[in-house]
Protein backbone atom coordinates (compact mmCIF):
# COMPACT_ATOMS: atom_id res chain seq x y z
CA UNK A 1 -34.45 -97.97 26.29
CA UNK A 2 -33.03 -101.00 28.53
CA UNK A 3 -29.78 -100.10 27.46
CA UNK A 4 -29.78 -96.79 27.97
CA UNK A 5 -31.29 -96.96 31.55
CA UNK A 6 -28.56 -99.49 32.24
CA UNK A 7 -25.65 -97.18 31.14
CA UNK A 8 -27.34 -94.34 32.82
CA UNK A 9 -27.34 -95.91 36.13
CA UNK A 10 -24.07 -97.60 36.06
CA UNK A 11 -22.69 -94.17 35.55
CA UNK A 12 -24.90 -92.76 38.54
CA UNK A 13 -23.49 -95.47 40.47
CA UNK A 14 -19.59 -94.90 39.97
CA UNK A 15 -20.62 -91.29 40.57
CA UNK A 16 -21.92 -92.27 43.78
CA UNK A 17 -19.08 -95.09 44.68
CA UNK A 18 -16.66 -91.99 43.91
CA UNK A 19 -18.32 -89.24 45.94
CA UNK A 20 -19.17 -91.68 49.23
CA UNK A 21 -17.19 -89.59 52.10
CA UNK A 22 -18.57 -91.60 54.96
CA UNK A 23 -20.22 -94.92 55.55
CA UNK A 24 -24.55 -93.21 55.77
CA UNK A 25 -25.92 -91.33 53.11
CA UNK A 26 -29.63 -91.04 51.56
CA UNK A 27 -30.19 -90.67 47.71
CA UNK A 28 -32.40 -88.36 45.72
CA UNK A 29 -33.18 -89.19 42.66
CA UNK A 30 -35.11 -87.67 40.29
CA UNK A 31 -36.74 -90.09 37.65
CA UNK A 32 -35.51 -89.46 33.88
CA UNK A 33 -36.59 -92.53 32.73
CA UNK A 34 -40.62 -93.09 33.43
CA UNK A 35 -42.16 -96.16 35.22
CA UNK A 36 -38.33 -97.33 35.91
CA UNK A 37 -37.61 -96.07 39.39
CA UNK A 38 -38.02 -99.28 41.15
CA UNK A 39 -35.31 -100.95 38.65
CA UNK A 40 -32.96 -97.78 39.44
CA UNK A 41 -33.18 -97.75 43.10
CA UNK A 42 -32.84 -102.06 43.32
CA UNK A 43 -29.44 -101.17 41.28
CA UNK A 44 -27.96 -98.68 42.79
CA UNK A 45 -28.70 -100.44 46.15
CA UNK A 46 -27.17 -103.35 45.18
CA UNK A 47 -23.78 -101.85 44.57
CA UNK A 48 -23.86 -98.98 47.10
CA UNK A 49 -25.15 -100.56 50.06
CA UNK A 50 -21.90 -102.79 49.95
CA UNK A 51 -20.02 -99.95 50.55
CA UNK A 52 -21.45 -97.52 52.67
CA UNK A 53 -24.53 -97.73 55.60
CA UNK A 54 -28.04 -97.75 53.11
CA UNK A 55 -31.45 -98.87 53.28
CA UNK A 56 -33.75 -99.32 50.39
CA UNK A 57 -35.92 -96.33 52.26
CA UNK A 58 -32.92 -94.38 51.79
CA UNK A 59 -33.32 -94.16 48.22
CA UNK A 60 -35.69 -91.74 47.45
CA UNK A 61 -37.49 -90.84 44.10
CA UNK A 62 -37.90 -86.81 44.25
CA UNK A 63 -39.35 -84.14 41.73
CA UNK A 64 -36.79 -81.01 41.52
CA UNK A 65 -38.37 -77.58 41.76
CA UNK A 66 -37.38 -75.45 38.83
CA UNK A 67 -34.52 -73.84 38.32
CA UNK A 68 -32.74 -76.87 40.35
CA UNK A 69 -28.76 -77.34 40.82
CA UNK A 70 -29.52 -80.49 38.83
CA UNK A 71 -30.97 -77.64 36.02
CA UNK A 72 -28.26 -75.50 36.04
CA UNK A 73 -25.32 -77.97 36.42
CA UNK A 74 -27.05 -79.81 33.16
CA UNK A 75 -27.14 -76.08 31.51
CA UNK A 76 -23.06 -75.32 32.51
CA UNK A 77 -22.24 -79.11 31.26
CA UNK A 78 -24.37 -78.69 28.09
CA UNK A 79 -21.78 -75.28 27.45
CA UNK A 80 -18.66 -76.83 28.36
CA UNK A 81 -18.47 -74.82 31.72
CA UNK A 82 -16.64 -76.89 34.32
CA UNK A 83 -15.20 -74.58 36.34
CA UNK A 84 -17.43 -74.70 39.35
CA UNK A 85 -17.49 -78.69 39.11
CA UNK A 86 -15.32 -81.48 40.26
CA UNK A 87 -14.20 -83.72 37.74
CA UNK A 88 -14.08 -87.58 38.23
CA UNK A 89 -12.50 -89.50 36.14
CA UNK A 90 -14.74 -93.22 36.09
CA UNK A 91 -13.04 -96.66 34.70
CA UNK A 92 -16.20 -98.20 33.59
């Protein structure tokens, strides 16, 4: 599980290094891995707030109404279906 929540948010935060436009944004996140939030948000603050204008307040832990974006982005990835996506290529 350590691992996994590890890889999952170092991905989530070269996603976030790559989409950063400006220097302010806020982060919703919802929480796929239970009880771990607090070790999520501490992480990706520690590497995004070096680059663009965050607080740890800005980091928040959400619950996505159903269908979400998140839901059917997951649903199009899941199929192959990039078409309506960006793709960003990540040197981990």
């Amino acid at each position: 599980m350590r691992f996994r929540l590890r890889f999952h948010t170092a991905v989530v935060i070269e996603l976030i290094k790559k989409a950063v436009k400006n220097n302010e944004l806020s982060i919703q996140m919802c929480n796929d891995f239970d009880s771990h939030f607090h070790e999520i948000k501490n992480m990706i603050y520690d590497h995004i707030s070096k680059i663009a204008k965050l607080k740890p307040e800005d980091i928040l832990q959400t619950k996505f109404s159903k269908p979400s974006f998140i839901d059917l982005a997951g649903k199009d990835i899941r199929k192959g279906e990039f078409k309506d996506y960006n793709i960003v290529k990540l040197d981990i």
